[in-house]
PDB file of N, CA and C in Angstrom:
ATOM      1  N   UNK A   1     116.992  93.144  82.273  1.00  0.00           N
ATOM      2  CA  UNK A   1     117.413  94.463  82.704  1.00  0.00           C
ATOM      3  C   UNK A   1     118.441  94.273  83.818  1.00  0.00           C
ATOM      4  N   UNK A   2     120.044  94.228  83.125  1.00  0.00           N
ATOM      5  CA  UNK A   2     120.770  93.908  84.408  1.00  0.00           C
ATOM      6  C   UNK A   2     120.707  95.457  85.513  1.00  0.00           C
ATOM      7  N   UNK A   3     120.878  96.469  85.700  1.00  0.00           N
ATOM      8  CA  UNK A   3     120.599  97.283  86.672  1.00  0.00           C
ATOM      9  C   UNK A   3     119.548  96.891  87.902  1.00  0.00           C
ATOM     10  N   UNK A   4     118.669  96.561  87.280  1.00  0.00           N
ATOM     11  CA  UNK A   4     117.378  95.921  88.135  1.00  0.00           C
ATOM     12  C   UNK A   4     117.831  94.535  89.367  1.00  0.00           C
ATOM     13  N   UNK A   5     118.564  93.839  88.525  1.00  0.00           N
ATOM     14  CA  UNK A   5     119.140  92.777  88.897  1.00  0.00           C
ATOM     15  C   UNK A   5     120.551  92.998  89.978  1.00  0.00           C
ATOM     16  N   UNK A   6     121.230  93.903  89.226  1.00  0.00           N
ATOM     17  CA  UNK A   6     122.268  94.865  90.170  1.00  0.00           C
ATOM     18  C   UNK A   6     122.144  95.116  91.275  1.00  0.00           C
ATOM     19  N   UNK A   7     120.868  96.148  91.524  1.00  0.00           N
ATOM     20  CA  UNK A   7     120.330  97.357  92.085  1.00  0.00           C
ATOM     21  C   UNK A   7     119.725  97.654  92.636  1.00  0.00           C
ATOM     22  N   UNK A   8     118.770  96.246  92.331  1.00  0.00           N
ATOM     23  CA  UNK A   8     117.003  96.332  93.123  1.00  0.00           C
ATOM     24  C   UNK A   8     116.652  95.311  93.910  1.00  0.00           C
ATOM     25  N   UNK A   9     116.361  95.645  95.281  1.00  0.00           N
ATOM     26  CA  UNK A   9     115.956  94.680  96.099  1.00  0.00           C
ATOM     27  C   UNK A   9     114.455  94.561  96.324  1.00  0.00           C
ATOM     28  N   UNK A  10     113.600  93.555  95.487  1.00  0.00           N
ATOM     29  CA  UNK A  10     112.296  93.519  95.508  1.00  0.00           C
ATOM     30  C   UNK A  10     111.826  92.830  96.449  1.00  0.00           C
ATOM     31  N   UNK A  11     110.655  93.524  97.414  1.00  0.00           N
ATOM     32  CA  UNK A  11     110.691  92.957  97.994  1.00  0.00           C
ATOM     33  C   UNK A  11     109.309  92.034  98.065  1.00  0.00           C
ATOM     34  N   UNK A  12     109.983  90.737  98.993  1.00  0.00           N
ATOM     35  CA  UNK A  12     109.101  89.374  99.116  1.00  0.00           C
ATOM     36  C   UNK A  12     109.579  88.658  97.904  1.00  0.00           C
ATOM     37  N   UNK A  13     110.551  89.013  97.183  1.00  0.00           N
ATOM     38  CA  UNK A  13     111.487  88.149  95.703  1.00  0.00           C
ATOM     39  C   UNK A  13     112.584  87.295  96.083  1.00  0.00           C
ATOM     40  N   UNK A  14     112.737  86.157  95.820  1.00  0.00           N
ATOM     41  CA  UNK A  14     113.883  85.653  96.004  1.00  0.00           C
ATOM     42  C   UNK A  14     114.483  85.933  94.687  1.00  0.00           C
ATOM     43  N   UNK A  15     115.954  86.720  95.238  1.00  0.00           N
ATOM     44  CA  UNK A  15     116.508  87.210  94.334  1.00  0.00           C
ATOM     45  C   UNK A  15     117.393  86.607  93.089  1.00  0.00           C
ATOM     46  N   UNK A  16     117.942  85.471  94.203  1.00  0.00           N
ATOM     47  CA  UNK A  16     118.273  84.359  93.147  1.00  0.00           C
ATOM     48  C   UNK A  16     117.667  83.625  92.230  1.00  0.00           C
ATOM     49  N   UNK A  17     116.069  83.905  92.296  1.00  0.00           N
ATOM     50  CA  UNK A  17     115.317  83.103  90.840  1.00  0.00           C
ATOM     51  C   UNK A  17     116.056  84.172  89.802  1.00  0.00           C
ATOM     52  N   UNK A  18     116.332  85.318  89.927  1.00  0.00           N
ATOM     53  CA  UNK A  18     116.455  86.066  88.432  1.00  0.00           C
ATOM     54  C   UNK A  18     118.334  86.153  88.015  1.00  0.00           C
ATOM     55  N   UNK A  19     118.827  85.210  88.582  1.00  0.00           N
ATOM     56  CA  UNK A  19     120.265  84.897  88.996  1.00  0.00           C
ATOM     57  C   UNK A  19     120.664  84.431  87.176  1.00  0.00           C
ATOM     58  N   UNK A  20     119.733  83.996  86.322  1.00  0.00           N
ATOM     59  CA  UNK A  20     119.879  83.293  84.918  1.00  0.00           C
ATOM     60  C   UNK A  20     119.386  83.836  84.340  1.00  0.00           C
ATOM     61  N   UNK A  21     118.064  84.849  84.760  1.00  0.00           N
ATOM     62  CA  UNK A  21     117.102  85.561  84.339  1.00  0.00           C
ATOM     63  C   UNK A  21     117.287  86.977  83.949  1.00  0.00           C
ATOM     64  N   UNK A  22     116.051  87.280  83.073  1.00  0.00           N
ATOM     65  CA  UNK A  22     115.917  88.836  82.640  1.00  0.00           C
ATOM     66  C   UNK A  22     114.716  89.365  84.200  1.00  0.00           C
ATOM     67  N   UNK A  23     114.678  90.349  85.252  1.00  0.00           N
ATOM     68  CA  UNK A  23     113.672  90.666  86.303  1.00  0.00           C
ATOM     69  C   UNK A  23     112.777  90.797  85.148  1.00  0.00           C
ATOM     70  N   UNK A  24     111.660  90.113  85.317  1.00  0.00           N
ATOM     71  CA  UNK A  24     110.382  91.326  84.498  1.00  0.00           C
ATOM     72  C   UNK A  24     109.970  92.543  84.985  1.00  0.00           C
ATOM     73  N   UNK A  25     109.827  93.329  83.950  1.00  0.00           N
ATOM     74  CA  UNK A  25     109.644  94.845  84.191  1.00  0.00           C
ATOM     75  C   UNK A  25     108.240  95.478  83.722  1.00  0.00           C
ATOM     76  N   UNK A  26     107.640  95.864  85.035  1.00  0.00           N
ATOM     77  CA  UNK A  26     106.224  96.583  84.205  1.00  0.00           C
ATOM     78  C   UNK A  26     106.576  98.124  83.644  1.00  0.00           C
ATOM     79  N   UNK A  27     106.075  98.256  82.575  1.00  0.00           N
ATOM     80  CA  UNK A  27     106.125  99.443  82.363  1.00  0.00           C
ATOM     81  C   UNK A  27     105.218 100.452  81.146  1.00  0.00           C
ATOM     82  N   UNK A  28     103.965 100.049  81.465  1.00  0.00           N
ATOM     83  CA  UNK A  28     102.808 101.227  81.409  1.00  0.00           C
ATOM     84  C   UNK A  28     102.046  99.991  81.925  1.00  0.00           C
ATOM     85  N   UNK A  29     100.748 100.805  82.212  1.00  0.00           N
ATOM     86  CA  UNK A  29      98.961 100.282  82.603  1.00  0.00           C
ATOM     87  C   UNK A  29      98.118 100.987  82.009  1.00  0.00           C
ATOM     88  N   UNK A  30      97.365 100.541  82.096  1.00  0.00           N
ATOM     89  CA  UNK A  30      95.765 101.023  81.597  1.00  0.00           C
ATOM     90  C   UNK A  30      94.698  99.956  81.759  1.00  0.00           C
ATOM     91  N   UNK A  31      93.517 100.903  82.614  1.00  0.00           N
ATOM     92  CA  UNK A  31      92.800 100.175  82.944  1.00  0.00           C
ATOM     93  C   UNK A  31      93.101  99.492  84.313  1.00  0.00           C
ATOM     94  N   UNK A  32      92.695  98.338  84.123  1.00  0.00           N
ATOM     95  CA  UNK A  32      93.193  97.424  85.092  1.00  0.00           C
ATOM     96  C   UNK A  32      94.299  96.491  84.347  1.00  0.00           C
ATOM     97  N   UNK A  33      94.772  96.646  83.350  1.00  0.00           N
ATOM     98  CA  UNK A  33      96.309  96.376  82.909  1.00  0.00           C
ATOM     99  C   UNK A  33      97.287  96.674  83.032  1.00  0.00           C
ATOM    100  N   UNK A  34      98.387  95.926  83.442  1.00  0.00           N
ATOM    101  CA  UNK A  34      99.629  96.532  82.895  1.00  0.00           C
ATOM    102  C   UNK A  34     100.812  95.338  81.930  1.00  0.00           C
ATOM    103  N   UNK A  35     101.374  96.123  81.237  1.00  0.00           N
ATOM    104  CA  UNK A  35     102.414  95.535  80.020  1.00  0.00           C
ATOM    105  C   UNK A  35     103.740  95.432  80.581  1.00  0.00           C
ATOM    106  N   UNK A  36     104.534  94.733  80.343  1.00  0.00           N
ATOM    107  CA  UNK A  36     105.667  94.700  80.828  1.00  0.00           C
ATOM    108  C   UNK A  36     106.513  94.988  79.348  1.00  0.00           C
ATOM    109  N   UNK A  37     107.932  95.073  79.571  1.00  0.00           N
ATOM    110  CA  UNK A  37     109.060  95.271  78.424  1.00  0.00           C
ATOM    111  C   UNK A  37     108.889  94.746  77.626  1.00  0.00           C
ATOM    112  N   UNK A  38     108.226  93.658  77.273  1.00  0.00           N
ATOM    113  CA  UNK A  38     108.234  92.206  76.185  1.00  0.00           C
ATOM    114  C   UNK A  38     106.901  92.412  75.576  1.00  0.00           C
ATOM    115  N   UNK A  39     106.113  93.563  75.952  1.00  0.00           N
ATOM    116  CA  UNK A  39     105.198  93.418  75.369  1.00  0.00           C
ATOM    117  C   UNK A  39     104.047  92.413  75.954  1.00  0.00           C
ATOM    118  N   UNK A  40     103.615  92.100  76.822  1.00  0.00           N
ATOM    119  CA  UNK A  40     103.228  90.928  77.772  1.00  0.00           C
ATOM    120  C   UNK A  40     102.202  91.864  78.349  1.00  0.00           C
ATOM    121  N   UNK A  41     101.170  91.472  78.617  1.00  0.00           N
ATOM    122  CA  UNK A  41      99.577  91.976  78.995  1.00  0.00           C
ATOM    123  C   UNK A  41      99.514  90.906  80.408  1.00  0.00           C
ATOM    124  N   UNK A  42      99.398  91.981  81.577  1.00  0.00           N
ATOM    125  CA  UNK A  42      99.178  91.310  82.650  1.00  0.00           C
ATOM    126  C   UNK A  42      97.843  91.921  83.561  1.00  0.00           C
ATOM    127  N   UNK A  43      96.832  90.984  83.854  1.00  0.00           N
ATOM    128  CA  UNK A  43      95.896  91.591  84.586  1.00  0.00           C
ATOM    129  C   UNK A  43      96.321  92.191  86.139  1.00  0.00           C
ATOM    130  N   UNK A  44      96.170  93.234  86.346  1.00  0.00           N
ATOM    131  CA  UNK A  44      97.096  94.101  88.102  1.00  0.00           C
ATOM    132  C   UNK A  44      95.976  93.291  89.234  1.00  0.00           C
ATOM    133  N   UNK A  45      95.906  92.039  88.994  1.00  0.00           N
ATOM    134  CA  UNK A  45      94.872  92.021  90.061  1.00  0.00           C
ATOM    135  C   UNK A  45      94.920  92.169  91.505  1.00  0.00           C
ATOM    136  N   UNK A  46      96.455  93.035  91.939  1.00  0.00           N
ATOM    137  CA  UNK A  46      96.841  93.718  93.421  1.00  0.00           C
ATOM    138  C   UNK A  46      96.148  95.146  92.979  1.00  0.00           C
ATOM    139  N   UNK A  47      95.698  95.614  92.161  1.00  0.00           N
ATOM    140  CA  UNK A  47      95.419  96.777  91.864  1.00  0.00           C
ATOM    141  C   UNK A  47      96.788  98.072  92.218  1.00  0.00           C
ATOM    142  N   UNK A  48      97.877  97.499  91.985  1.00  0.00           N
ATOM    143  CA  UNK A  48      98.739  98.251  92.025  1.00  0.00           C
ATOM    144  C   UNK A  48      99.242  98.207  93.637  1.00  0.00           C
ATOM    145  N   UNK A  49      99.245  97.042  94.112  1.00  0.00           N
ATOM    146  CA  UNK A  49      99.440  96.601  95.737  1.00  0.00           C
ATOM    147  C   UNK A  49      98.028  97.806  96.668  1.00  0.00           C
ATOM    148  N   UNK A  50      97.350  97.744  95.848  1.00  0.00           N
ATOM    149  CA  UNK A  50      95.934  98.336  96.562  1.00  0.00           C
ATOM    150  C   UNK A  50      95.604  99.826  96.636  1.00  0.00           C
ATOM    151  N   UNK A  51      96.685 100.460  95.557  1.00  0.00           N
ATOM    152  CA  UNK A  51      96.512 101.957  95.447  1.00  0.00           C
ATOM    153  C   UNK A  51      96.304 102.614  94.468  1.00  0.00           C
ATOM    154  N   UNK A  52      95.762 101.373  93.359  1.00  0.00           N
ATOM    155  CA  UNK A  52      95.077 101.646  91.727  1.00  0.00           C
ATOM    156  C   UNK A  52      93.802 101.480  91.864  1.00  0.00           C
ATOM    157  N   UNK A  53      93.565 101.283  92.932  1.00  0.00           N
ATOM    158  CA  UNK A  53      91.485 100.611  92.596  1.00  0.00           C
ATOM    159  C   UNK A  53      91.074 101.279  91.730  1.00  0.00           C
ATOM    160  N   UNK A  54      91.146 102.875  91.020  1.00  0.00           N
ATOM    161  CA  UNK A  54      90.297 102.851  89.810  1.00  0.00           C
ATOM    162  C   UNK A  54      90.972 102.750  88.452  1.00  0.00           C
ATOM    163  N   UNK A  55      92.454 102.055  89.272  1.00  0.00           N
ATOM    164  CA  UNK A  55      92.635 101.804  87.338  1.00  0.00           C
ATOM    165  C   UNK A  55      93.659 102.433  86.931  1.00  0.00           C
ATOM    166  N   UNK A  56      94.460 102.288  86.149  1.00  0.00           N
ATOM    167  CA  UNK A  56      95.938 102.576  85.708  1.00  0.00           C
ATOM    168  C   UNK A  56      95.327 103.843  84.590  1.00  0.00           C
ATOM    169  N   UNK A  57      96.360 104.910  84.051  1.00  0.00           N
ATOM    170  CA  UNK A  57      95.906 105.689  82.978  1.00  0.00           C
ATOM    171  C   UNK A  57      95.116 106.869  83.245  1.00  0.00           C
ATOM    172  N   UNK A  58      93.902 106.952  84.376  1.00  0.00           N
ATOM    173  CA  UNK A  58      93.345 108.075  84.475  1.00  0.00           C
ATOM    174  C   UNK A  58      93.618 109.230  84.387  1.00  0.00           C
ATOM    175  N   UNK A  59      93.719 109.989  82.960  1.00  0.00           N
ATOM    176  CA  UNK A  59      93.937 111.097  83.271  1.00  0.00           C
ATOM    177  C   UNK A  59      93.307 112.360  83.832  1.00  0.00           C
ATOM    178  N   UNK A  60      91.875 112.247  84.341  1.00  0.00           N
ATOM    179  CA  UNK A  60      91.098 113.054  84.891  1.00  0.00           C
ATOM    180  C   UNK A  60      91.871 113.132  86.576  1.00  0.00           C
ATOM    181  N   UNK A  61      92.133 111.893  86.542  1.00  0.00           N
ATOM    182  CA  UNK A  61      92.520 111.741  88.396  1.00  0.00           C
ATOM    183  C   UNK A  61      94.398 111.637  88.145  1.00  0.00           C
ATOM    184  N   UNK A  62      95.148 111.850  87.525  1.00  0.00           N
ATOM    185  CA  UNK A  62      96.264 112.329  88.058  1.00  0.00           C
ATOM    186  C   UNK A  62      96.074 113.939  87.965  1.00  0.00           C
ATOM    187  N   UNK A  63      95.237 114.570  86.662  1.00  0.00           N
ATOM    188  CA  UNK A  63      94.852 116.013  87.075  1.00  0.00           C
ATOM    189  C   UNK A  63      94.419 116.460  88.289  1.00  0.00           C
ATOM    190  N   UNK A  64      93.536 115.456  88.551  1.00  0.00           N
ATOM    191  CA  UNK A  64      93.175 116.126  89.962  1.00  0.00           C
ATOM    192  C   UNK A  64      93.861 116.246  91.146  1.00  0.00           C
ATOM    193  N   UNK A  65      94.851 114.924  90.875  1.00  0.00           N
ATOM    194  CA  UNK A  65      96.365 114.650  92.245  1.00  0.00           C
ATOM    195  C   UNK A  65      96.902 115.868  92.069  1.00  0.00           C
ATOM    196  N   UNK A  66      97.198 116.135  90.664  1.00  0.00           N
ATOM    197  CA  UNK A  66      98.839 117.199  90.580  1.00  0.00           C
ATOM    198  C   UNK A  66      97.854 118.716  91.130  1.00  0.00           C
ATOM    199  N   UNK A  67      96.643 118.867  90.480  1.00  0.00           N
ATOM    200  CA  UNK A  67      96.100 119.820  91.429  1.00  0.00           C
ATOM    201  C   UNK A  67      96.253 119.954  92.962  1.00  0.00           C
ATOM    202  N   UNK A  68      95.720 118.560  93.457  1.00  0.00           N
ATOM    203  CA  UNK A  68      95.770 118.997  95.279  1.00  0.00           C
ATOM    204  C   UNK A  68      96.918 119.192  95.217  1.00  0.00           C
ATOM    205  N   UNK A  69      97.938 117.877  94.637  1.00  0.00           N
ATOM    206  CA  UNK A  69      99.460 118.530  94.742  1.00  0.00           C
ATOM    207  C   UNK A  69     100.280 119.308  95.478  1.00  0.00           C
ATOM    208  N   UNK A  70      99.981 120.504  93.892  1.00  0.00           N
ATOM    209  CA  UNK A  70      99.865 121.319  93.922  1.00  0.00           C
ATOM    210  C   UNK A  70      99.692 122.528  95.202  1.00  0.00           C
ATOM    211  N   UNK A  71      98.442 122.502  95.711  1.00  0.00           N
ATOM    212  CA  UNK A  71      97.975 122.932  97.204  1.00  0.00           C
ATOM    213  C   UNK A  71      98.620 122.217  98.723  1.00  0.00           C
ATOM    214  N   UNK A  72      98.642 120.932  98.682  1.00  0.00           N
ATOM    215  CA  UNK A  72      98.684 120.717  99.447  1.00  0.00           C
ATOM    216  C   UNK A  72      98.975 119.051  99.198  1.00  0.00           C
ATOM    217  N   UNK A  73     100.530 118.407  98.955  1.00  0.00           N
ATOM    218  CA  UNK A  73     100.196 117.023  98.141  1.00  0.00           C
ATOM    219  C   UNK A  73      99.534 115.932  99.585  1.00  0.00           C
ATOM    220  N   UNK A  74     100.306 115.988 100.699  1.00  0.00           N
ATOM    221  CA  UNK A  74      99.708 114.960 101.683  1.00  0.00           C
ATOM    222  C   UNK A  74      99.957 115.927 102.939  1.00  0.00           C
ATOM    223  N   UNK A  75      98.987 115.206 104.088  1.00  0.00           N
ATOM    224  CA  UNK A  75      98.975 115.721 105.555  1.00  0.00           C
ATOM    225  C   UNK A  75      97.847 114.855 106.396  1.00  0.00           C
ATOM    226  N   UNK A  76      98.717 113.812 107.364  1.00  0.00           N
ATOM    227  CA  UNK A  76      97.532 112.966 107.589  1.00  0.00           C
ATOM    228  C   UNK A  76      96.632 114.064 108.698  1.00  0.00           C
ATOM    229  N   UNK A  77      95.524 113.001 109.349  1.00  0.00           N
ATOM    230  CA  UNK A  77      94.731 113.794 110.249  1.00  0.00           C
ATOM    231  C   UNK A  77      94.466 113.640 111.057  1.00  0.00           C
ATOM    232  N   UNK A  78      96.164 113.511 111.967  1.00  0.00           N
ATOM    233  CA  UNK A  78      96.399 113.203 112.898  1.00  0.00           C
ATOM    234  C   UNK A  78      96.459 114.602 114.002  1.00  0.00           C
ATOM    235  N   UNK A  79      95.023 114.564 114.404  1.00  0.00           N
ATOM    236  CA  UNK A  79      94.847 116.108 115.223  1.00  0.00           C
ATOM    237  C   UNK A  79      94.435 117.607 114.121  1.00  0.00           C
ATOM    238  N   UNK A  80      94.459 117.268 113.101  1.00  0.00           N
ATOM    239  CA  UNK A  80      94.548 118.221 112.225  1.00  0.00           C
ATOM    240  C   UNK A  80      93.380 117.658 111.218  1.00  0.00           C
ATOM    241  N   UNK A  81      92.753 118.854 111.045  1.00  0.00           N
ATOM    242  CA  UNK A  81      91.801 118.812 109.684  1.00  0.00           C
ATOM    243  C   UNK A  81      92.586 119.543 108.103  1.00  0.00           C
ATOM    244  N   UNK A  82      92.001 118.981 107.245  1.00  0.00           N
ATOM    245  CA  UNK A  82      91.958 120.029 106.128  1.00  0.00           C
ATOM    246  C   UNK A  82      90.578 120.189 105.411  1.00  0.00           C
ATOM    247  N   UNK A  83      90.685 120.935 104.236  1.00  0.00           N
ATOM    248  CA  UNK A  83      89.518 121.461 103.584  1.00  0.00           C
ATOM    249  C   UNK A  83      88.947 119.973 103.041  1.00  0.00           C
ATOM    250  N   UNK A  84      89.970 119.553 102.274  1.00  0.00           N
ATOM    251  CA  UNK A  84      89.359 118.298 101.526  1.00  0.00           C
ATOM    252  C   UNK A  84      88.781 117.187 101.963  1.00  0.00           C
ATOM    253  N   UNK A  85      89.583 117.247 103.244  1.00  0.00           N
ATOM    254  CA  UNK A  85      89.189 116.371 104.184  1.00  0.00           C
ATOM    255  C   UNK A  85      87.855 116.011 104.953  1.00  0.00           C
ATOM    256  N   UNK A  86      87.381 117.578 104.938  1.00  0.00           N
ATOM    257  CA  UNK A  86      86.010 117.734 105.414  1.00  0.00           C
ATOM    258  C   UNK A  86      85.033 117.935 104.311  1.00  0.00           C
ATOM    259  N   UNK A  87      85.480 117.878 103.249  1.00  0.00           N
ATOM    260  CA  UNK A  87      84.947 118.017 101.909  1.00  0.00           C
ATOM    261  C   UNK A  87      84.518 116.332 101.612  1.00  0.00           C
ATOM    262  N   UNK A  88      84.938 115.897 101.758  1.00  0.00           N
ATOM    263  CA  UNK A  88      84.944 114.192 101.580  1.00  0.00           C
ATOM    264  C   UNK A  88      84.271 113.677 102.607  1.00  0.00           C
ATOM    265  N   UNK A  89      84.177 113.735 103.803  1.00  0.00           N
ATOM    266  CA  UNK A  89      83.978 113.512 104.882  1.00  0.00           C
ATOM    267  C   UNK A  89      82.113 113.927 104.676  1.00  0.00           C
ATOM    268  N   UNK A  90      81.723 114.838 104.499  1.00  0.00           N
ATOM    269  CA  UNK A  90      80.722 115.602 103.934  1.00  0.00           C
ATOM    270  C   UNK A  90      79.966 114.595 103.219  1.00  0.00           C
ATOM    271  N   UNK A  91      80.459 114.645 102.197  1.00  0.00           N
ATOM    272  CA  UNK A  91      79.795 113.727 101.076  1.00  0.00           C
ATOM    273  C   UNK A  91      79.736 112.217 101.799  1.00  0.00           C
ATOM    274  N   UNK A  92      80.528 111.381 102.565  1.00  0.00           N
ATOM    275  CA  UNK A  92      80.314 109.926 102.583  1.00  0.00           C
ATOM    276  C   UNK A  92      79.351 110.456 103.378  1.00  0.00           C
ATOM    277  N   UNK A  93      79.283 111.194 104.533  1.00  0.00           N
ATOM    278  CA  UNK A  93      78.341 111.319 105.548  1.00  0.00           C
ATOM    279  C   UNK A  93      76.725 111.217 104.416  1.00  0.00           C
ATOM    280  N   UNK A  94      76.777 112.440 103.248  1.00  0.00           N
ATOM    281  CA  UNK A  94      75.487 112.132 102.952  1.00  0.00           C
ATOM    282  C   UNK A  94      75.252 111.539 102.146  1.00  0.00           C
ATOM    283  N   UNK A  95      75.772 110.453 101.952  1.00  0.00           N
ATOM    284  CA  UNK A  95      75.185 108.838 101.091  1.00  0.00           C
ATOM    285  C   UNK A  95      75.097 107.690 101.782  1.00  0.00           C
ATOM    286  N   UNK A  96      75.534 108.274 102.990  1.00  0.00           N
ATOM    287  CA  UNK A  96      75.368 107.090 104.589  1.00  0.00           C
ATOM    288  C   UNK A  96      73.528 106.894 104.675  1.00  0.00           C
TER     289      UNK A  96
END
């Protein structure tokens, strides 16, 4: 994918390994998989650099993202509460 190679500065890559090269490209997951362009099955064992832990594909939980979204997509809680926040907060408290 010359654009990638063009275009994209990955980082922690030395860019010159892909100087002869095709970059490999992921592009779908599922599960704890993901495939790259070639058809190539790779286990994500960064879990998506640590922000897939349950897994590539869910469509119950991007419904539920584009919902909060939707409402409200991010707001840290820095001095500030939200609903969900104390909604969650709630629940770990009672399985503590």
């Amino acid at each position: 994918m010359a654009d990638a190679t063009d275009h994209l500065w990955m980082h922690f890559t030395r860019m010159a390994s892909y100087s002869a090269g095709e970059v490999p490209t992921i592009v779908r997951g599922e599960g704890t998989y993901v495939w790259d362009s070639q058809g190539r099955r790779y286990l994500d064992g960064l879990a998506g650099l640590f922000v897939v832990n349950a897994g590539h594909g869910r469509t119950e939980l991007a419904e539920a993202a584009a919902k909060q979204a939707a409402e409200l997509a991010y707001f840290p809680l820095w001095s500030y509460a939200h609903p969900k926040a104390v909604e969650l907060a709630e629940k770990i408290a009672s399985l503590t």
